[in-house]
PDB file of N, CA and C in Angstrom:
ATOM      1  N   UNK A   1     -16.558 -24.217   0.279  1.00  0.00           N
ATOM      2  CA  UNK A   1     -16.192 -22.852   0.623  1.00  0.00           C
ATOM      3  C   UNK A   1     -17.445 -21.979   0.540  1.00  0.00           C
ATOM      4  N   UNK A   2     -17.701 -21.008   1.294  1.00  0.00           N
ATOM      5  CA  UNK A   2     -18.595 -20.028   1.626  1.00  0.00           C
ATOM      6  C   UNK A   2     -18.533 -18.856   1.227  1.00  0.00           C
ATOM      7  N   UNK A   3     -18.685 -18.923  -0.265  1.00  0.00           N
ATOM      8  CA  UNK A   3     -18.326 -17.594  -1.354  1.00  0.00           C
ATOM      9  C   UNK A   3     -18.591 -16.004  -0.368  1.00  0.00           C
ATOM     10  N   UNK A   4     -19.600 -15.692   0.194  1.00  0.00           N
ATOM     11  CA  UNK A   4     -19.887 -14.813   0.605  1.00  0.00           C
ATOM     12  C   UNK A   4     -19.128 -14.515   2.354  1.00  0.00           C
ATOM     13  N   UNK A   5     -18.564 -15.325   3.154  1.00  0.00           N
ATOM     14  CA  UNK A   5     -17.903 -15.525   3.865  1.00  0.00           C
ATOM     15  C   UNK A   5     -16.081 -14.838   3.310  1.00  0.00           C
ATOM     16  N   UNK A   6     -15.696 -15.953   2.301  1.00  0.00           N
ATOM     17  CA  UNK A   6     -14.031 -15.714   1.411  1.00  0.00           C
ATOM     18  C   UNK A   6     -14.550 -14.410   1.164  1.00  0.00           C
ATOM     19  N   UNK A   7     -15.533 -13.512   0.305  1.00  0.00           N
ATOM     20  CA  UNK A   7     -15.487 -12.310  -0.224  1.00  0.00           C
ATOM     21  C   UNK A   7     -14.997 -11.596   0.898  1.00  0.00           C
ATOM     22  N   UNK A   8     -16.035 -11.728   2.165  1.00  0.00           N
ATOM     23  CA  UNK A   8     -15.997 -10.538   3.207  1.00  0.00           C
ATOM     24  C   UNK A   8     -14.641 -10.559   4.529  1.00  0.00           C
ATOM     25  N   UNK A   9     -13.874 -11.658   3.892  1.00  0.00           N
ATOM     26  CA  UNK A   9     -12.549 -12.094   4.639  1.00  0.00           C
ATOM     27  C   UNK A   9     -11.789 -11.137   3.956  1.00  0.00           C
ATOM     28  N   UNK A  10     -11.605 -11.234   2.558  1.00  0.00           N
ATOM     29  CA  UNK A  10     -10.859 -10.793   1.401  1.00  0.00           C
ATOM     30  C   UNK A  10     -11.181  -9.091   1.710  1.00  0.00           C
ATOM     31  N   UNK A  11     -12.273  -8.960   1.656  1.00  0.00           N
ATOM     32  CA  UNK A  11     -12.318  -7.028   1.917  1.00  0.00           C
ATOM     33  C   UNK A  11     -11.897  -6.893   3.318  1.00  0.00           C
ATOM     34  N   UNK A  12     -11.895  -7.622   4.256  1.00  0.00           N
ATOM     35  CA  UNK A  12     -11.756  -7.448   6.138  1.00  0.00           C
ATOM     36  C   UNK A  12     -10.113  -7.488   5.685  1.00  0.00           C
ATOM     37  N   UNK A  13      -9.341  -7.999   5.101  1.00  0.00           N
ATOM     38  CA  UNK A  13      -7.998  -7.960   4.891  1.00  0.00           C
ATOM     39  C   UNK A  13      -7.437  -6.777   3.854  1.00  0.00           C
ATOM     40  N   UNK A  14      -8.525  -6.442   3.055  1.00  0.00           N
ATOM     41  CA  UNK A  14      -7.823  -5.222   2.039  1.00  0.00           C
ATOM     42  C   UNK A  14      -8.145  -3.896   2.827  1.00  0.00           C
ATOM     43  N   UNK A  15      -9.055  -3.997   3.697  1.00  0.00           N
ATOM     44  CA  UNK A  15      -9.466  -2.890   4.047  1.00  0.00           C
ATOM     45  C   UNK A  15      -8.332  -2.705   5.350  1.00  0.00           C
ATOM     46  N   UNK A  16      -7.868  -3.462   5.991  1.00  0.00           N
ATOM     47  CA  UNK A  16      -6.316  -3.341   6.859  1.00  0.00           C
ATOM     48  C   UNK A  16      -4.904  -3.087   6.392  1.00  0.00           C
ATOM     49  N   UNK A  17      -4.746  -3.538   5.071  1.00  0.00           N
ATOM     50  CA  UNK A  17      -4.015  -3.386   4.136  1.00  0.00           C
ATOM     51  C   UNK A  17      -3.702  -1.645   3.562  1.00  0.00           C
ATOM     52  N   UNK A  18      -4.813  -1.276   3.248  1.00  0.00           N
ATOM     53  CA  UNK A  18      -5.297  -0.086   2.753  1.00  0.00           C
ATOM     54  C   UNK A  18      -5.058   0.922   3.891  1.00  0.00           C
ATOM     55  N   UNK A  19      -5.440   0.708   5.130  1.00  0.00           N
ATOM     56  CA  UNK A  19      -5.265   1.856   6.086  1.00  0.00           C
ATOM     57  C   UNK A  19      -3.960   1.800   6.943  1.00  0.00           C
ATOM     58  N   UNK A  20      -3.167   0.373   7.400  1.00  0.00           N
ATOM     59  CA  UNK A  20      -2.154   0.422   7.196  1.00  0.00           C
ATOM     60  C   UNK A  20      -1.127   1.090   6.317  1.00  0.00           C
ATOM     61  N   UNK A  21      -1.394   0.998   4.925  1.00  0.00           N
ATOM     62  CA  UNK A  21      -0.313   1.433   3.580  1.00  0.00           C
ATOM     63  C   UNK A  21      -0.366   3.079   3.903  1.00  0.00           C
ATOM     64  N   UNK A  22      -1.834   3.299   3.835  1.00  0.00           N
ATOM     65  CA  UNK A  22      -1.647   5.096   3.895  1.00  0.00           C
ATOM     66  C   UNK A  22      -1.311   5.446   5.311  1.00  0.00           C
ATOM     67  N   UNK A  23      -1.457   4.849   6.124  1.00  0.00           N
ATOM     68  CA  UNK A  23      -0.882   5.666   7.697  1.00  0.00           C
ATOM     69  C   UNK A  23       1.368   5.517   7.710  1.00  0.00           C
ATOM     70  N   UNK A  24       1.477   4.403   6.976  1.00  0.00           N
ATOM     71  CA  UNK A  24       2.919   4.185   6.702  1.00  0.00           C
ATOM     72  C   UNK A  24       3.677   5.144   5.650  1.00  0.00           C
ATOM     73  N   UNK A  25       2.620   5.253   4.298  1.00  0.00           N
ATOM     74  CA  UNK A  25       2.841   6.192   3.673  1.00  0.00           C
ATOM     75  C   UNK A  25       3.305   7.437   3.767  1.00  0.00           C
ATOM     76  N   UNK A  26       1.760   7.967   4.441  1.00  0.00           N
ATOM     77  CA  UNK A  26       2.426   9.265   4.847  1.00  0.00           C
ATOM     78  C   UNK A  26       3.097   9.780   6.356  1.00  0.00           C
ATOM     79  N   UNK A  27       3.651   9.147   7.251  1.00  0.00           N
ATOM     80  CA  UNK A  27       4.640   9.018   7.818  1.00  0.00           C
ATOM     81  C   UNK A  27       5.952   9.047   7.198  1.00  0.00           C
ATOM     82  N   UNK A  28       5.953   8.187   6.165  1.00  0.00           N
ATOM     83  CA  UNK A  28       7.510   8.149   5.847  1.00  0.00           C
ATOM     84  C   UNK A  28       7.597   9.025   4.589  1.00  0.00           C
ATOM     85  N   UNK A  29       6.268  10.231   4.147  1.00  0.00           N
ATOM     86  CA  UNK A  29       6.522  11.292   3.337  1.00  0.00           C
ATOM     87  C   UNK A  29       6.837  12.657   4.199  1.00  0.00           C
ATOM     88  N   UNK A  30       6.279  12.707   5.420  1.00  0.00           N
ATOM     89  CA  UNK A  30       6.277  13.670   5.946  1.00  0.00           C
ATOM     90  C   UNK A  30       7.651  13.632   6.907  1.00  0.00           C
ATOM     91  N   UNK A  31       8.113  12.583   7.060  1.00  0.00           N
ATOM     92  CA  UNK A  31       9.488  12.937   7.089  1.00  0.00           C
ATOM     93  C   UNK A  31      10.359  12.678   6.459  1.00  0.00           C
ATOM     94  N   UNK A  32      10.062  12.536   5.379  1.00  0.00           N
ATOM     95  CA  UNK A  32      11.261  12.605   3.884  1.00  0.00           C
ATOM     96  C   UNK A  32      11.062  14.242   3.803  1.00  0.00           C
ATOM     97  N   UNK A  33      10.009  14.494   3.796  1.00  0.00           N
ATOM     98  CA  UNK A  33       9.910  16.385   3.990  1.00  0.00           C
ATOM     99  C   UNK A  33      10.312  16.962   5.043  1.00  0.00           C
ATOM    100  N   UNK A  34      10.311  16.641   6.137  1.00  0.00           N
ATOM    101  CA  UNK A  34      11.100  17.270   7.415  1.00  0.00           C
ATOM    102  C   UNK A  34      12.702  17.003   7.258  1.00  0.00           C
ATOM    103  N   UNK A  35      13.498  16.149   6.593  1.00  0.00           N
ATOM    104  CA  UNK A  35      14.765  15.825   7.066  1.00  0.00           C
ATOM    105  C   UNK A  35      15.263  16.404   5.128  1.00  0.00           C
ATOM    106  N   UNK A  36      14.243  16.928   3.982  1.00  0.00           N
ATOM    107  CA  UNK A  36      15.056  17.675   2.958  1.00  0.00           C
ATOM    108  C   UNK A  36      14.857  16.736   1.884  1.00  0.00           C
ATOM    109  N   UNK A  37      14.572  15.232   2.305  1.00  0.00           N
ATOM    110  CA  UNK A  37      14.896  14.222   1.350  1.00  0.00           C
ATOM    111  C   UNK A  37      14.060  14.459   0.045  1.00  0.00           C
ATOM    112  N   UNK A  38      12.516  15.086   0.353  1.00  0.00           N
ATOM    113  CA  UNK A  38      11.951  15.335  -0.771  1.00  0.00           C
ATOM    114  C   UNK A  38      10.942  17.180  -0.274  1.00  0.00           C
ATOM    115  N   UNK A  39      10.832  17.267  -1.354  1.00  0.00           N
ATOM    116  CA  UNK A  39      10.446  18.886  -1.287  1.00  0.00           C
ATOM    117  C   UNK A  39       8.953  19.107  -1.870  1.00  0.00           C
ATOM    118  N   UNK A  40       8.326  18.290  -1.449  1.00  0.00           N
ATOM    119  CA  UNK A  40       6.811  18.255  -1.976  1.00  0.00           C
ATOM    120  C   UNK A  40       6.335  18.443  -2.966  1.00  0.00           C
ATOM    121  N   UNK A  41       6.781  18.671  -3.861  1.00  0.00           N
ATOM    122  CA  UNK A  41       6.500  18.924  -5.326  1.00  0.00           C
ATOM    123  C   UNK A  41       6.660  17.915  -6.189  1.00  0.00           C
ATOM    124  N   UNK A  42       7.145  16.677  -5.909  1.00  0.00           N
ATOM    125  CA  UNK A  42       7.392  15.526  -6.427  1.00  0.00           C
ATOM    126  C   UNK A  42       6.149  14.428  -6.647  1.00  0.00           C
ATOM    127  N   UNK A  43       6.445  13.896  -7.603  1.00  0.00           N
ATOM    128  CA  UNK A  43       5.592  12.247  -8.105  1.00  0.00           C
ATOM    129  C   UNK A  43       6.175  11.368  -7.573  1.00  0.00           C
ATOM    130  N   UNK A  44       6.142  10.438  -6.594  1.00  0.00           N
ATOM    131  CA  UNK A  44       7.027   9.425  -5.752  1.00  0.00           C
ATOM    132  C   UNK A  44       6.581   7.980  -6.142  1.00  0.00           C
ATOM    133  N   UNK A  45       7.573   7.049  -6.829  1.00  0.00           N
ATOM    134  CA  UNK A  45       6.773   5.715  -7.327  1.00  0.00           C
ATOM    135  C   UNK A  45       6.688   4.715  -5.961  1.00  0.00           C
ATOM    136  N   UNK A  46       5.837   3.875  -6.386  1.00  0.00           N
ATOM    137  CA  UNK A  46       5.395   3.050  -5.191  1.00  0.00           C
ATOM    138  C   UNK A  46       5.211   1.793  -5.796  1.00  0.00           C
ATOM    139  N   UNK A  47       5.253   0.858  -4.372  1.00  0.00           N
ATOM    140  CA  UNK A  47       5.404  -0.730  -5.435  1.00  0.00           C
ATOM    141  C   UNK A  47       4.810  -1.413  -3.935  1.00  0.00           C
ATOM    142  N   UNK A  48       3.711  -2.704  -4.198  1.00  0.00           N
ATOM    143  CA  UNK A  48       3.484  -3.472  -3.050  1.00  0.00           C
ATOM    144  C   UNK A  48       3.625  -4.379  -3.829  1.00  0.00           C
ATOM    145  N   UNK A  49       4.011  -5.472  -3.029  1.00  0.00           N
ATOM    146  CA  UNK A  49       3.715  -6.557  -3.405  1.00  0.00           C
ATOM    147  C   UNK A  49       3.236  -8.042  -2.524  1.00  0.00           C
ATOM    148  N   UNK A  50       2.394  -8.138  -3.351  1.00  0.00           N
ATOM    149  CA  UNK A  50       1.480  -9.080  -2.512  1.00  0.00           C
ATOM    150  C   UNK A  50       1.574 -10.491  -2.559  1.00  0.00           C
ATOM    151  N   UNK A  51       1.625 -11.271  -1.275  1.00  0.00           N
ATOM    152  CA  UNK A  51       2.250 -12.465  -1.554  1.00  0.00           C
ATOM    153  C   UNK A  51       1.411 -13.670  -0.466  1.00  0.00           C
ATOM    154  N   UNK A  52       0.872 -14.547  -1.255  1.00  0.00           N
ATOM    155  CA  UNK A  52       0.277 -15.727  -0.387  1.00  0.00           C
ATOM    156  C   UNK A  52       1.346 -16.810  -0.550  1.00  0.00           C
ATOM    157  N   UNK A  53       2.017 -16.861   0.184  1.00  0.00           N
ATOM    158  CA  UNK A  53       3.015 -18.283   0.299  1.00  0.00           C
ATOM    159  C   UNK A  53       1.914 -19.403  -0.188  1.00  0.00           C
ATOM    160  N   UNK A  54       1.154 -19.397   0.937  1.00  0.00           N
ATOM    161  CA  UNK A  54       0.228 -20.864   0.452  1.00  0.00           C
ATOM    162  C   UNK A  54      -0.243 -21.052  -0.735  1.00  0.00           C
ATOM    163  N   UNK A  55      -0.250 -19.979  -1.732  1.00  0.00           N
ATOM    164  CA  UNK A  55      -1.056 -20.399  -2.964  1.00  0.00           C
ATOM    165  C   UNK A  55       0.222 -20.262  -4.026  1.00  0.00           C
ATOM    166  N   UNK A  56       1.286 -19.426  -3.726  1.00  0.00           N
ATOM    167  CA  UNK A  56       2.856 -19.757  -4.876  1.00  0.00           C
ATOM    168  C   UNK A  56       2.655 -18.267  -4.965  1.00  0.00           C
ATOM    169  N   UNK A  57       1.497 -17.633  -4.305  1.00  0.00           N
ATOM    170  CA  UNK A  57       0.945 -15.881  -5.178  1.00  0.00           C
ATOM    171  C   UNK A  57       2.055 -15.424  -4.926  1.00  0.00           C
ATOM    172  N   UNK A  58       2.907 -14.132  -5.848  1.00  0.00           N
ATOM    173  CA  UNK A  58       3.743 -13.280  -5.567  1.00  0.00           C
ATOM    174  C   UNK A  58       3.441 -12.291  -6.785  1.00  0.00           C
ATOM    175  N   UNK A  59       2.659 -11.226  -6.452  1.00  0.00           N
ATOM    176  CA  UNK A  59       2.576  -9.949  -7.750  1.00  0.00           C
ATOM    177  C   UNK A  59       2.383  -8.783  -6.650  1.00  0.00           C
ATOM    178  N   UNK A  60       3.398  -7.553  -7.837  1.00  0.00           N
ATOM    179  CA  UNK A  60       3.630  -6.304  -7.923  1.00  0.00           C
ATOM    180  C   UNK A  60       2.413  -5.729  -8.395  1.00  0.00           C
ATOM    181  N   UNK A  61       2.106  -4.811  -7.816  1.00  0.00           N
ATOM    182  CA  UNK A  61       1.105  -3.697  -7.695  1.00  0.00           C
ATOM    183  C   UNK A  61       2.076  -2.127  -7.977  1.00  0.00           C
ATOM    184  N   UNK A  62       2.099  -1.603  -9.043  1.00  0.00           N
ATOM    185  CA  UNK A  62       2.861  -0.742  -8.735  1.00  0.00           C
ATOM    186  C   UNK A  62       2.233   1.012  -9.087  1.00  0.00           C
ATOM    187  N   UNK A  63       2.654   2.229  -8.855  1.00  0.00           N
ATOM    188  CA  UNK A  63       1.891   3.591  -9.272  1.00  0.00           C
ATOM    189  C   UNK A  63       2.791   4.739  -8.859  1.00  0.00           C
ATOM    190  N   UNK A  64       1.870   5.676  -9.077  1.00  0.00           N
ATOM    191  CA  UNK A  64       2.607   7.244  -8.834  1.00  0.00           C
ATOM    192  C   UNK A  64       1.972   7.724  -7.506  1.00  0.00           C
ATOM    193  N   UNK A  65       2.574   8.419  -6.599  1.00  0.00           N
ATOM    194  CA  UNK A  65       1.860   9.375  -5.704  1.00  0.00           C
ATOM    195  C   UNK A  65       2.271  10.650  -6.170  1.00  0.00           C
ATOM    196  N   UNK A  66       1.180  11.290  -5.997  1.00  0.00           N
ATOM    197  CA  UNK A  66       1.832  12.756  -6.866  1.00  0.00           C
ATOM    198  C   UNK A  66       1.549  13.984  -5.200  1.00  0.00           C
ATOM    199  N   UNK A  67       2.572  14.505  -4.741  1.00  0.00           N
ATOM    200  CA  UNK A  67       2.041  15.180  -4.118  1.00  0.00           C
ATOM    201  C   UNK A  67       1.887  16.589  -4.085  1.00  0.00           C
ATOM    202  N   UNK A  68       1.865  16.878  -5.084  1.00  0.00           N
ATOM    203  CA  UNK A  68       0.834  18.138  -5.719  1.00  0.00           C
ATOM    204  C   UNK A  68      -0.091  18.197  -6.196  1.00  0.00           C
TER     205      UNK A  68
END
């Protein structure tokens, strides 16, 4: 294996991960705020979880969004 190759696979995949999550994110905050569901003043919990079938991987990542 090609340590420096796996690293820059591993960031080429978090870094899709990452801009995916926040473009989904705040889509589905900004219309939880358009339709009443939340009123912007809230801490909203969040949970990913990340999963490689091929390796058995399955872990929770979890936090706060605060949007104030």
């Amino acid at each position: 294996m090609d340590e420096e190759i796996f690293n820059m696979q591993i960031r080429k995949f978090l870094k899709s991960v990452g801009v995916t999550s926040q473009r989904e994110i705040e889509s589905a905050v900004r219309a939880a705020l358009a339709d009443g569901t939340l009123k912007g003043e809230e801490s909203i919990r969040a949970k990913v979880t990340l999963s490689i079938e091929t390796l058995g991987l399955s872990t929770d990542i979890e936090g706060e969004i605060d949007l104030v």
